[in-house]
C-alpha atoms as a PDB file:
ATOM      1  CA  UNK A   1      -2.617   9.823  -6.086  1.00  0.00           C
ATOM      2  CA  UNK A   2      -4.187   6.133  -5.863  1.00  0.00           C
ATOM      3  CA  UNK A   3      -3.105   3.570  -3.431  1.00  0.00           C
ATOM      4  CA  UNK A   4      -4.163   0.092  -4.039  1.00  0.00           C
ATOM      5  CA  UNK A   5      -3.915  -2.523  -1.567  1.00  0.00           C
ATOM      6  CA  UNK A   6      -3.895  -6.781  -2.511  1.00  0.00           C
ATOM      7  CA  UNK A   7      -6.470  -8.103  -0.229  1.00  0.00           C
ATOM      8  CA  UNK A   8      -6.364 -11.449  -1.905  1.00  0.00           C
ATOM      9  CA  UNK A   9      -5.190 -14.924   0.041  1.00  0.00           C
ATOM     10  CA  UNK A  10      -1.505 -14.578  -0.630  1.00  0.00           C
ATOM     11  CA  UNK A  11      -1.033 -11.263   0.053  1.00  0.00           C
ATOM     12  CA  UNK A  12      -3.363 -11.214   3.120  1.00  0.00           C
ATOM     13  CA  UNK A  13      -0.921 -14.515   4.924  1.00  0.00           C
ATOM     14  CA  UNK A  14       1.740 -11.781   3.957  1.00  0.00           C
ATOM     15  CA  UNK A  15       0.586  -8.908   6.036  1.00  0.00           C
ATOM     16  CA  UNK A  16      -1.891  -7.054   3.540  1.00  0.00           C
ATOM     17  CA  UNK A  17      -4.354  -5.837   6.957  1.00  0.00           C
ATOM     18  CA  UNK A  18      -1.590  -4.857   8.937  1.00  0.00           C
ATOM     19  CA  UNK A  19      -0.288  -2.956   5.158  1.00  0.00           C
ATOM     20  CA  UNK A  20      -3.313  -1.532   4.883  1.00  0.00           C
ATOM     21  CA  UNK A  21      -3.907  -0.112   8.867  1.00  0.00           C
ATOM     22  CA  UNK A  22      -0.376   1.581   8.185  1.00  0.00           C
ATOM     23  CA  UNK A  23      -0.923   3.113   5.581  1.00  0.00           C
ATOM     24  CA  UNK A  24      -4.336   4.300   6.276  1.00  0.00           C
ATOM     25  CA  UNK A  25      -2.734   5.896   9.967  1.00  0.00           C
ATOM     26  CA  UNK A  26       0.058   7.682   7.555  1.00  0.00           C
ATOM     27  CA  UNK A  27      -2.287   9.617   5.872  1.00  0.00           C
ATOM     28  CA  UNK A  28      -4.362  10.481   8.332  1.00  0.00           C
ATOM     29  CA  UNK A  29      -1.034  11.866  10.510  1.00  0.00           C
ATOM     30  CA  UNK A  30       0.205  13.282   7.371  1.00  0.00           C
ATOM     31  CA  UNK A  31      -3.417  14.888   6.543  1.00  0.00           C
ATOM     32  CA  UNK A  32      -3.008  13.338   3.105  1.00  0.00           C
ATOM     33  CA  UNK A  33      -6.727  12.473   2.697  1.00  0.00           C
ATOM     34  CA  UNK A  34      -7.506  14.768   0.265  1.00  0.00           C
ATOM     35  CA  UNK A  35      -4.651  14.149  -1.927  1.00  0.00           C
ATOM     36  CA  UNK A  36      -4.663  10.261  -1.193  1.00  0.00           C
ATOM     37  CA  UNK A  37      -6.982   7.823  -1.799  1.00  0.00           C
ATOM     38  CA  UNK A  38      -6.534   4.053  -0.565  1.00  0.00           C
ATOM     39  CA  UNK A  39      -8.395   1.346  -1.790  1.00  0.00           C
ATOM     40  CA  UNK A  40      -7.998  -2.420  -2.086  1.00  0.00           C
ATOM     41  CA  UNK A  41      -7.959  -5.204  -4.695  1.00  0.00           C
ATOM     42  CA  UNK A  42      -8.027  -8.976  -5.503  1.00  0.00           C
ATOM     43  CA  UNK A  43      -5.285 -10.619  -6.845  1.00  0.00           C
ATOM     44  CA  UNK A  44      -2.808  -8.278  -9.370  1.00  0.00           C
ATOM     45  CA  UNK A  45      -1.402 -11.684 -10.109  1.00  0.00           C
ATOM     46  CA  UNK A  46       2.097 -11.408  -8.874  1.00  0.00           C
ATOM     47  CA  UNK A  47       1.596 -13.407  -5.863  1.00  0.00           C
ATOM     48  CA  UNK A  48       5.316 -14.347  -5.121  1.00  0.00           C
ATOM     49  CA  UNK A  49       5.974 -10.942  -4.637  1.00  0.00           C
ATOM     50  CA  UNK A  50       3.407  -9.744  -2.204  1.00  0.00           C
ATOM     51  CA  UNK A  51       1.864  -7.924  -0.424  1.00  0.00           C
ATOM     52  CA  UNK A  52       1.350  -6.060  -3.648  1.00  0.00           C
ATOM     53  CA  UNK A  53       0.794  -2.693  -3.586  1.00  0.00           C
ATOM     54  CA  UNK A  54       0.397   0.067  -6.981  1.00  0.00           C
ATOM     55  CA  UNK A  55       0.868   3.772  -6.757  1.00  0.00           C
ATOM     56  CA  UNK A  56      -0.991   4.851  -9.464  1.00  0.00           C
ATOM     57  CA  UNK A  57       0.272   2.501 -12.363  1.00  0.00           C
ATOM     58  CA  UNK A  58       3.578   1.900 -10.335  1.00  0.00           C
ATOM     59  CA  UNK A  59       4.018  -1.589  -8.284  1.00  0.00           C
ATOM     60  CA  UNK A  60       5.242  -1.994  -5.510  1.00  0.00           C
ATOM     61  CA  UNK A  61       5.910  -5.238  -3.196  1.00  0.00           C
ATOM     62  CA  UNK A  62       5.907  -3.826   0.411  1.00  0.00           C
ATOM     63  CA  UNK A  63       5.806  -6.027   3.685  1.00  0.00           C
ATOM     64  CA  UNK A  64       4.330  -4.636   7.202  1.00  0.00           C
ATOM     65  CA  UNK A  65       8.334  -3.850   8.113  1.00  0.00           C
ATOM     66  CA  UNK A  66       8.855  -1.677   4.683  1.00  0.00           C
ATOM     67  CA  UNK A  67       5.373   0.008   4.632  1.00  0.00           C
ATOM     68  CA  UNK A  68       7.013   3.127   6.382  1.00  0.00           C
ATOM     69  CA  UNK A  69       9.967   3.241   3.907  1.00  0.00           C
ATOM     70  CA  UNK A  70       7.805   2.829   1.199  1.00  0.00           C
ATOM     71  CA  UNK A  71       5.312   5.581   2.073  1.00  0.00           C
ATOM     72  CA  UNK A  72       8.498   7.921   2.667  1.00  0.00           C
ATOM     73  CA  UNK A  73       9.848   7.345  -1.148  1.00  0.00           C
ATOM     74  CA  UNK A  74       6.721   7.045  -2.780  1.00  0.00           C
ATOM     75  CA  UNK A  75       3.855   8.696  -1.389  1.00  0.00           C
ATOM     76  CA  UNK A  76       5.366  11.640   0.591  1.00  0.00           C
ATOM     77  CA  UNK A  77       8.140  12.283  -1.820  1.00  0.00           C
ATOM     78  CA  UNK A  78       5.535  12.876  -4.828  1.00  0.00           C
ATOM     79  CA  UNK A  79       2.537  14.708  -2.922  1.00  0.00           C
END
């Protein structure tokens, strides 16, 4: 499973480091680094709805306060 990450401008005023940190702690305490890899991009050009996030070819807008919802339905659910 790939986890991709907007690191562009819009995304990062909207919480993309703090997205990021999260998600890398989750799966390290889920020992998910084997089956999860987490990268980051530039701009997936969907700005308005940021911080923009793909699972696999799935996207995903996810803020700092949804990351752990969002990791629970679509990262833990499917590993």
């Amino acid at each position: 499973m790939k986890i991709t990450v907007c690191i562009g401008s819009s995304c990062h005023i909207k919480g993309s480091r703090q997205v990021v940190e999260q998600l890398q702690y989750l799966i390290s305490k889920n020992n998910l680094g084997d089956k999860v890899e987490l990268g980051g991009t530039f701009c997936m050009g969907k700005c308005q709805q940021g911080v923009c996030v793909t699972v696999d070819d799935g996207f995903h807008s996810v803020t700092p306060d949804t990351v752990d919802s969002f990791f629970a339905q679509e990262v833990l659910a499917k590993v």
